[in-house]
Protein backbone atom coordinates (compact mmCIF):
# COMPACT_ATOMS: atom_id res chain seq x y z
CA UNK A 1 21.30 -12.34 196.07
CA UNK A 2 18.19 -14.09 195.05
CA UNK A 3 19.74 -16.92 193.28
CA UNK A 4 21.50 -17.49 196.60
CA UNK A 5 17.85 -17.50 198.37
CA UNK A 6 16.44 -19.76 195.52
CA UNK A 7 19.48 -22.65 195.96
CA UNK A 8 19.15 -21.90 199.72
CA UNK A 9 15.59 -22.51 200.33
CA UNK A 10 16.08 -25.58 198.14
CA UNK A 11 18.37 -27.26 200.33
CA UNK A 12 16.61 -26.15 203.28
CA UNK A 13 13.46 -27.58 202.44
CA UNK A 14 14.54 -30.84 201.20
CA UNK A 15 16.41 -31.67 204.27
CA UNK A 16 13.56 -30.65 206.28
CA UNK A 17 10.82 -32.41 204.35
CA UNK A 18 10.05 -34.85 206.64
CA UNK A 19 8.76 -32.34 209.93
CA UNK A 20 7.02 -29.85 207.36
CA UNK A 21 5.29 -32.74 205.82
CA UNK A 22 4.35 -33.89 209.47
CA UNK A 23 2.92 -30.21 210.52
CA UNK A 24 5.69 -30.10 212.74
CA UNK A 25 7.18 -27.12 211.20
CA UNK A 26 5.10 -24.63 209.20
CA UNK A 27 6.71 -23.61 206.19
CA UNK A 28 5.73 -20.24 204.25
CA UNK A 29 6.96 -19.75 200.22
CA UNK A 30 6.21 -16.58 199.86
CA UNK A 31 8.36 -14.79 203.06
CA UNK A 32 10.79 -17.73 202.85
CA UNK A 33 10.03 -19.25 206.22
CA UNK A 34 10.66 -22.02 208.01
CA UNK A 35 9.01 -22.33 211.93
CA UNK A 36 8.12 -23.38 214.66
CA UNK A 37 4.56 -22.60 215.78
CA UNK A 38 3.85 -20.82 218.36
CA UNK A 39 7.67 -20.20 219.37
CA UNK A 40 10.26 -17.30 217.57
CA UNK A 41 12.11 -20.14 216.30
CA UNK A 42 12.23 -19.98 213.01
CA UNK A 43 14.54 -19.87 209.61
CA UNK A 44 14.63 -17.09 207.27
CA UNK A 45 16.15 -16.51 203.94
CA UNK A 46 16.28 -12.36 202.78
CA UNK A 47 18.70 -11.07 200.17
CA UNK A 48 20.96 -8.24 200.84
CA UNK A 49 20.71 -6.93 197.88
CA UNK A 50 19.05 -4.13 198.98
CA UNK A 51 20.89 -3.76 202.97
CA UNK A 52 17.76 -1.57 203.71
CA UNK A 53 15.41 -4.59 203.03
CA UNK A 54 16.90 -6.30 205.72
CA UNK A 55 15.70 -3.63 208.86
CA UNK A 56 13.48 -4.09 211.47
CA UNK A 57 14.46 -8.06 211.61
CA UNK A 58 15.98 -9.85 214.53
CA UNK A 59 18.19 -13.28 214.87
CA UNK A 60 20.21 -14.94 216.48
CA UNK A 61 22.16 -16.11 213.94
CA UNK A 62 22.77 -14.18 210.33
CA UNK A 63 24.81 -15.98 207.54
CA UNK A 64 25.88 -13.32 205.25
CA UNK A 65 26.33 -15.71 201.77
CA UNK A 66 28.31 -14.35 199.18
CA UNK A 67 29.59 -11.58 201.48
CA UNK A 68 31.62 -10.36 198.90
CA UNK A 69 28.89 -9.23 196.36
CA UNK A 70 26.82 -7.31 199.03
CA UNK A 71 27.01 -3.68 200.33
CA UNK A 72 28.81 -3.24 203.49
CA UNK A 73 26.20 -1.50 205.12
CA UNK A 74 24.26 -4.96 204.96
CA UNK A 75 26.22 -6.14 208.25
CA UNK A 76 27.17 -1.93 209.81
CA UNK A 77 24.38 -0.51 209.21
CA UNK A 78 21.86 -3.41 209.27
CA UNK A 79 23.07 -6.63 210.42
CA UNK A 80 25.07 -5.60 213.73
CA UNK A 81 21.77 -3.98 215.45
CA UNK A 82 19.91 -7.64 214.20
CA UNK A 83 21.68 -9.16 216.96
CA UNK A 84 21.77 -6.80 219.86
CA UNK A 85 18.51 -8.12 221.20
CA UNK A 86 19.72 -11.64 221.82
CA UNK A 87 23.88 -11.25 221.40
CA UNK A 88 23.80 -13.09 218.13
CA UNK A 89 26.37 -14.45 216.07
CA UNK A 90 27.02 -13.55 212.39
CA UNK A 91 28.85 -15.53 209.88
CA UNK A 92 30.37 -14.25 206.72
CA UNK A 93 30.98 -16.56 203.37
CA UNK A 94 32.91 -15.36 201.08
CA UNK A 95 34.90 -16.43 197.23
CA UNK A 96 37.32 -13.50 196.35
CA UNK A 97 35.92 -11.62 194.14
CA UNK A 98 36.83 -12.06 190.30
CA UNK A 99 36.84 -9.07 187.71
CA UNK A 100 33.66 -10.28 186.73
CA UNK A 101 31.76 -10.27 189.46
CA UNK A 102 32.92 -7.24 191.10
CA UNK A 103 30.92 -5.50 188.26
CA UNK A 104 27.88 -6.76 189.95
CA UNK A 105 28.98 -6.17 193.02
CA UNK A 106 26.68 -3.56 195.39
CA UNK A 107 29.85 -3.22 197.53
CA UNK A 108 31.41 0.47 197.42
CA UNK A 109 34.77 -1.25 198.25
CA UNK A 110 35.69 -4.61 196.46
CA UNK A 111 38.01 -5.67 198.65
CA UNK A 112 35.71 -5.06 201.82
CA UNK A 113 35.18 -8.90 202.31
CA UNK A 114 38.65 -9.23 202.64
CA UNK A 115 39.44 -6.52 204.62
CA UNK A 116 36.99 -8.53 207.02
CA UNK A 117 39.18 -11.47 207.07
CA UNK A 118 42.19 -9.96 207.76
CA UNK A 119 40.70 -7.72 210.35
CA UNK A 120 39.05 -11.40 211.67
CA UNK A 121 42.56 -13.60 211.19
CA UNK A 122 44.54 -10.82 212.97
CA UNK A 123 42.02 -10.40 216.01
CA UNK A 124 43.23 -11.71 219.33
CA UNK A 125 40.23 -10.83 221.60
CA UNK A 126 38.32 -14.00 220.79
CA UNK A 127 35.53 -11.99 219.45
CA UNK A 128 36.31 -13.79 215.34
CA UNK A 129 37.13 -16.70 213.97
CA UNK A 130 38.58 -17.01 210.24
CA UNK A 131 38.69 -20.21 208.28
CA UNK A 132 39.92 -20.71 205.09
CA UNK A 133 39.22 -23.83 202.39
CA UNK A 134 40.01 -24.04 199.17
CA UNK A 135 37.78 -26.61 196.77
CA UNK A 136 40.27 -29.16 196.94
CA UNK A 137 39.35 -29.50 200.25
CA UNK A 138 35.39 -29.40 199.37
CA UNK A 139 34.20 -33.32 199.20
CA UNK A 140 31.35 -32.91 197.47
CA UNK A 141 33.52 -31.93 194.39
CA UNK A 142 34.11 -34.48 191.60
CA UNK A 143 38.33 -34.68 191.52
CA UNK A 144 37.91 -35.30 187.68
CA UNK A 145 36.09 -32.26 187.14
CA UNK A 146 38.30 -30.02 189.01
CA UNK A 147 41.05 -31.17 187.41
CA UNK A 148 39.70 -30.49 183.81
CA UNK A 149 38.10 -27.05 184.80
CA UNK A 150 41.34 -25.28 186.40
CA UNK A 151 43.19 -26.89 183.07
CA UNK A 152 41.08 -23.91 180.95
CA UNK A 153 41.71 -21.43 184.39
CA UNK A 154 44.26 -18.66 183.75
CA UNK A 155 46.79 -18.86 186.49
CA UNK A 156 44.80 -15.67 188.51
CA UNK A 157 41.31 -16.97 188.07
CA UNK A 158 43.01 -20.66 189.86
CA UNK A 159 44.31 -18.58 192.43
CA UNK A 160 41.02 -16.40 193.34
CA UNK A 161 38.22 -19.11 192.84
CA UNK A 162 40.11 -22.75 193.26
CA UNK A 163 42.25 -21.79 195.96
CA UNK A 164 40.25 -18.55 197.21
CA UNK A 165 43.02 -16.30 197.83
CA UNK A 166 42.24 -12.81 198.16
CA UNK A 167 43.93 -11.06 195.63
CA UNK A 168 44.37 -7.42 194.97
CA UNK A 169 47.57 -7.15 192.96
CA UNK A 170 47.82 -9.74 189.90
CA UNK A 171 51.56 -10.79 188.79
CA UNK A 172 51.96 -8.68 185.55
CA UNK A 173 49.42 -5.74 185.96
CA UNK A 174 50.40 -2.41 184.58
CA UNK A 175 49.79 -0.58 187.71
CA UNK A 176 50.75 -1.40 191.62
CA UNK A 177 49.11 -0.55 194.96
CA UNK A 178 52.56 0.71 196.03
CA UNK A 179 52.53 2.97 193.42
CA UNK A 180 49.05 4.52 193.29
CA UNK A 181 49.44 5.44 197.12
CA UNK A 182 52.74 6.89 197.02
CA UNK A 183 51.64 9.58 194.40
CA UNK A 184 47.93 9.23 196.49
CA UNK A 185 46.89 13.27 197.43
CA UNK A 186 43.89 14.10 199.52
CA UNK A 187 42.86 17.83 197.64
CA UNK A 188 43.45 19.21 194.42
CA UNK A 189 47.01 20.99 194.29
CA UNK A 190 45.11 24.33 192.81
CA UNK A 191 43.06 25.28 189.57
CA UNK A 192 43.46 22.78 186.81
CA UNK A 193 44.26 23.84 183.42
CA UNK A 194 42.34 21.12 181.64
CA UNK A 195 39.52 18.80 182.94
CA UNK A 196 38.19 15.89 181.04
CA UNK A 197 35.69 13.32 181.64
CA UNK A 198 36.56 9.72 180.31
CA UNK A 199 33.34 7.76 179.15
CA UNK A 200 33.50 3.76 178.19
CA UNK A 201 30.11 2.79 177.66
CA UNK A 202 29.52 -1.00 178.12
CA UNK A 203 29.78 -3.30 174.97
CA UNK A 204 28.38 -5.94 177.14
CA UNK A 205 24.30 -6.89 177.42
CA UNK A 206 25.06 -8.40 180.98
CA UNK A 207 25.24 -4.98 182.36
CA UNK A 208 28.64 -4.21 182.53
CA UNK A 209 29.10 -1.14 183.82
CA UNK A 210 29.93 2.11 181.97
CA UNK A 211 32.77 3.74 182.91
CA UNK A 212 32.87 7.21 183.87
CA UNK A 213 36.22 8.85 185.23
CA UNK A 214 37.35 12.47 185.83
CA UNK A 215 40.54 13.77 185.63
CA UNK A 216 41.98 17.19 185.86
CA UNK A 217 45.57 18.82 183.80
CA UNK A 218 48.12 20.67 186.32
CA UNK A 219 51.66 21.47 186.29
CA UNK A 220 53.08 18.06 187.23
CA UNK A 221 50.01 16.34 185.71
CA UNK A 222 46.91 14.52 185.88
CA UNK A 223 44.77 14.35 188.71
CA UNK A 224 41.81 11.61 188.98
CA UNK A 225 38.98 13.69 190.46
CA UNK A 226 35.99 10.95 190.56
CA UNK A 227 34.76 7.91 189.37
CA UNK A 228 30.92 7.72 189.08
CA UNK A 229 30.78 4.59 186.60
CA UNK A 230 27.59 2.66 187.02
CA UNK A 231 25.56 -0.15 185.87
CA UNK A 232 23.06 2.11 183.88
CA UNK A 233 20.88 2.93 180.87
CA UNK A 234 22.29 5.01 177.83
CA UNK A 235 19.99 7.84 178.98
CA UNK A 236 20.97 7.22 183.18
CA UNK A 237 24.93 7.43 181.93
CA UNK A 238 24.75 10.20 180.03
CA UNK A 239 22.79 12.15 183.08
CA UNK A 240 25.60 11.32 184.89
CA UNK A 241 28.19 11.88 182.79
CA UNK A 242 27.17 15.24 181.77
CA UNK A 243 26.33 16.37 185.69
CA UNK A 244 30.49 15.23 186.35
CA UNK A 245 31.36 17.44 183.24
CA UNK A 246 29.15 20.43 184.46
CA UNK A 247 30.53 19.62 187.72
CA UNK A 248 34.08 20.08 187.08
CA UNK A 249 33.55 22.30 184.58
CA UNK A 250 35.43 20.34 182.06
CA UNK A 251 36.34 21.27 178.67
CA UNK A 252 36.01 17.70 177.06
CA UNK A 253 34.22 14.78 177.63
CA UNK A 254 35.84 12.08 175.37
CA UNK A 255 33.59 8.61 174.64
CA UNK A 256 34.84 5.54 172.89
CA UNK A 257 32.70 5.08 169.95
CA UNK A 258 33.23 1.16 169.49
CA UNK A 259 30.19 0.23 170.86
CA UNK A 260 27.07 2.59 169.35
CA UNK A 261 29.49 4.84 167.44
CA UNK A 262 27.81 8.13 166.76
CA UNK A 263 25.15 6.81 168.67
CA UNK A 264 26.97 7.45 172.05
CA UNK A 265 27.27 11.23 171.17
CA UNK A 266 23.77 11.47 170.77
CA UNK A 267 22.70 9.84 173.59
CA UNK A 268 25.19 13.09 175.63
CA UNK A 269 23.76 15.24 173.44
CA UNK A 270 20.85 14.37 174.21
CA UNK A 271 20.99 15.34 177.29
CA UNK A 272 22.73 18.47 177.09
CA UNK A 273 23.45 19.33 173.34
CA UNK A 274 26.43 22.07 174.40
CA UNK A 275 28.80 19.09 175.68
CA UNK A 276 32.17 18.86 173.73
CA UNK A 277 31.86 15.69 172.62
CA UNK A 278 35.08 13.90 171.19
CA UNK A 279 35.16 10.68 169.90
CA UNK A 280 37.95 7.80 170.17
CA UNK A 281 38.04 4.36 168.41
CA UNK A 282 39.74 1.58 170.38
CA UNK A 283 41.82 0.32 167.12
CA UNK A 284 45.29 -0.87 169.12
CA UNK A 285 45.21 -3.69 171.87
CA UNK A 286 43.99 -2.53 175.19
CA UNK A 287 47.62 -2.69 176.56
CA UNK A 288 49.37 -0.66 174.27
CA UNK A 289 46.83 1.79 175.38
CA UNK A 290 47.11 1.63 178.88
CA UNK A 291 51.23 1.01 178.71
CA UNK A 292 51.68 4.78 178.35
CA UNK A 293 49.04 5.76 181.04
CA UNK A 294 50.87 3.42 183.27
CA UNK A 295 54.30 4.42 182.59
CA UNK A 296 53.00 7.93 183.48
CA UNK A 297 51.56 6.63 186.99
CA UNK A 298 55.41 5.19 187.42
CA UNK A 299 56.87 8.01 186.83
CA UNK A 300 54.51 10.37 189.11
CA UNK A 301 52.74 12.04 186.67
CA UNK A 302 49.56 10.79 188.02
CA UNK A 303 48.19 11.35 191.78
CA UNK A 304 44.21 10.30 192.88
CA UNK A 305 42.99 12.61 194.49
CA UNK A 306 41.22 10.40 197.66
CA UNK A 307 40.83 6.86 197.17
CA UNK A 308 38.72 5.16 194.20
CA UNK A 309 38.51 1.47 195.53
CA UNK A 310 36.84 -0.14 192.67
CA UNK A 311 38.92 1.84 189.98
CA UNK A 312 41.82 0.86 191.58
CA UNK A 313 41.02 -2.97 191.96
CA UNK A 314 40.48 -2.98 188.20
CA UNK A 315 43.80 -1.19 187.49
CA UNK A 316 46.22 -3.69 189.83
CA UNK A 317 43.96 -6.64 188.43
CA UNK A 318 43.63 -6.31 184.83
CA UNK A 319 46.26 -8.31 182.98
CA UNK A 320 47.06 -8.57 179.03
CA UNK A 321 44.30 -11.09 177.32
CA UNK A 322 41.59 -10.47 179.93
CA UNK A 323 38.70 -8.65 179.41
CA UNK A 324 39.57 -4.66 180.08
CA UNK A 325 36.75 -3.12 182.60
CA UNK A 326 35.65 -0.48 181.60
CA UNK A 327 37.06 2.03 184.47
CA UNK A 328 40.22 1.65 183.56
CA UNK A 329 39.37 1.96 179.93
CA UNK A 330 37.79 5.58 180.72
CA UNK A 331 40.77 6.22 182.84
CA UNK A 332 42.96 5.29 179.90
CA UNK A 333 40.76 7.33 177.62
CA UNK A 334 41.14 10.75 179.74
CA UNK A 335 44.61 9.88 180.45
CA UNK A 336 45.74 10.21 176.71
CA UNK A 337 43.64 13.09 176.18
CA UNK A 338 45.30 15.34 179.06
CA UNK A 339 48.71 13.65 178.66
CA UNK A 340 48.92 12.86 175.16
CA UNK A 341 46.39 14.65 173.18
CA UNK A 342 46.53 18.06 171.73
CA UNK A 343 47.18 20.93 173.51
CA UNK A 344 47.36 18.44 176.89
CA UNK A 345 50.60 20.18 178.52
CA UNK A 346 50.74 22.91 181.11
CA UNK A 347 52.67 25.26 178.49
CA UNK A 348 50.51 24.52 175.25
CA UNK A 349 47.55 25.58 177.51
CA UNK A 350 49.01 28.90 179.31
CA UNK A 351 50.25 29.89 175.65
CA UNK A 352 46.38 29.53 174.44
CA UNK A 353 45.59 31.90 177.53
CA UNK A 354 42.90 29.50 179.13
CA UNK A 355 44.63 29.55 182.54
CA UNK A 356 43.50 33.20 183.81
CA UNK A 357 40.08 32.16 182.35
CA UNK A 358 39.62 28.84 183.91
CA UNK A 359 37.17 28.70 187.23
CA UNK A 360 38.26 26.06 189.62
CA UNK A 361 35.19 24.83 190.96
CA UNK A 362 37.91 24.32 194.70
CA UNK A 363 38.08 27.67 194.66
């Protein structure tokens, strides 16, 4: 990221001072360069943010900082051909990812940094190493400090960035890994009666993102169809939201209103004024919300159609008290509309005759 490059080139420079100072080295601010003339030795600091930024580089070394916030195709895609010229090393520093950060995260798959490790930890060819500290064992933090920090930590939070443990099911989560892949299904079971799209705009001016989950109403339930939540504009949400609901050809797209209120339905109507827009006001706790949803995934009432890593993560990490992202909120929004609301069964629907008229857009 480029806080990571700002804090990096600090450190770099400082302990380097004395040869830059002497000509030695030549040191350039604006590429973030450190070398030595006339030679391809040299030091470089890029951010990933952008994997495509990185082409048409070489090393022979690559340090991939903060591994966990960056798209994978950083290293695939970009990083691995780096070091074919010179059979380079790379190096891959990681914290398990927190709640929070994951919602700045360019990674398609949260858990991709720890995939990594496990991949690295199991590997017997010699081709990895895997290391593992925690920040007890870091001596450059104060002991006093620590202590009095990880006294406010919730017991998660200690476990992910204190003893960086890679975490993907907390102790108390309404949903379980087990549970979303036994009822996992790889195509829709046939043409839905209902389809809804769940919309959770962010209440957040960090950039949360807005949550945006499909779901479709068959005989033995609900089926998740897609999850295209994004860190976004009102206007760039909406555009999305509305494509998903022309998409699927849903009935209902249903918004929480907490955060911009009527607002929010303009902002859909906005961009397409023939959306049926419906309303919801978050006026319970987040868990008596989600309980139901949850008990429904329990039960198998609920199947994902493919895999939705970063929905997922948020479901098996979200815990009563912490901040609800706003996936699972959209998921819990569409979830009580198909399963709970009005006219949500398989019967109510076939009695209202929309079943022979419905188009599944699988057909």
């Amino acid at each position: 990221t480029s806080e990571q490059i700002a804090r990096y080139w600090t450190v770099v420079c400082r302990a380097l001072q004395e040869p830059i100072k002497a000509n030695i080295l030549k040191k350039n601010e604006t590429e973030h360069i450190i070398e030595l003339p006339g030679t391809e030795q040299r030091i470089r600091a890029k951010t990933a943010w952008n994997a495509d930024s990185l082409r048409g580089d070489y090393a022979d070394e690559i340090y991939f900082d903060e591994w966990q916030l960056m798209d994978e195709d950083a290293w695939g895609l970009v990083g691995a051909p780096m070091l074919l010229d010179n059979n380079g090393n790379a190096t891959f520093i990681y914290t398990p990812p927190s709640l929070h950060s994951r919602s700045v995260s360019k990674a398609s798959d949260p858990q991709h940094a720890a995939k990594l490790f496990r991949r690295a930890q199991a590997d017997t060819s010699g081709r990895w190493a895997a290391f593992h500290f925690t920040s007890h064992d870091n001596p450059y933090l104060s002991v006093d400090a620590l202590g009095e920090i990880t006294s406010d930590m919730t017991s998660l939070a200690y476990r992910m960035e204190i003893m960086a443990e890679d975490v993907d099911e907390a102790p108390g989560a309404l949903w379980k890994r087990e549970t979303l892949d036994k009822y996992r299904v790889y195509k829709a079971p046939g043409d839905f009666a209902r389809v809804a799209v769940g919309v959770d705009p962010s209440g957040s001016a960090r950039g949360d993102a807005v949550g945006i989950v499909t779901a479709g109403l068959y005989q033995d339930g609900m089926y998740v169809i897609s999850d295209t939540s994004l860190n976004a504009s009102p206007l760039e949400w909406a555009r999305v939201a509305v494509a998903e609901y022309h998409r699927f050809r849903a009935d209902v797209m249903v918004a929480e209103s907490n955060y911009g209120g009527e607002m929010v339905e303009a902002v859909i109507h906005g961009v397409d004024p023939k959306v049926n827009v419906k309303l919801v006001t978050a006026t319970r706790g987040k868990a008596v919300r989600a309980e139901p949803i949850s008990a429904a995934y329990e039960k198998g009432r609920c199947h994902h159609i493919g895999s939705f890593p970063a929905l997922e993560d948020e479901l098996c990490l979200w815990v009563q008290g912490d901040k609800s992202p706003n996936r699972l909120d959209a998921l819990v929004w569409v979830g009580t509309e198909l399963l709970l609301g009005g006219g949500s069964t398989w019967q109510d629907v076939a009695d209202l005759g929309n079943v022979d008229n419905y188009v599944s857009p699988w057909a």
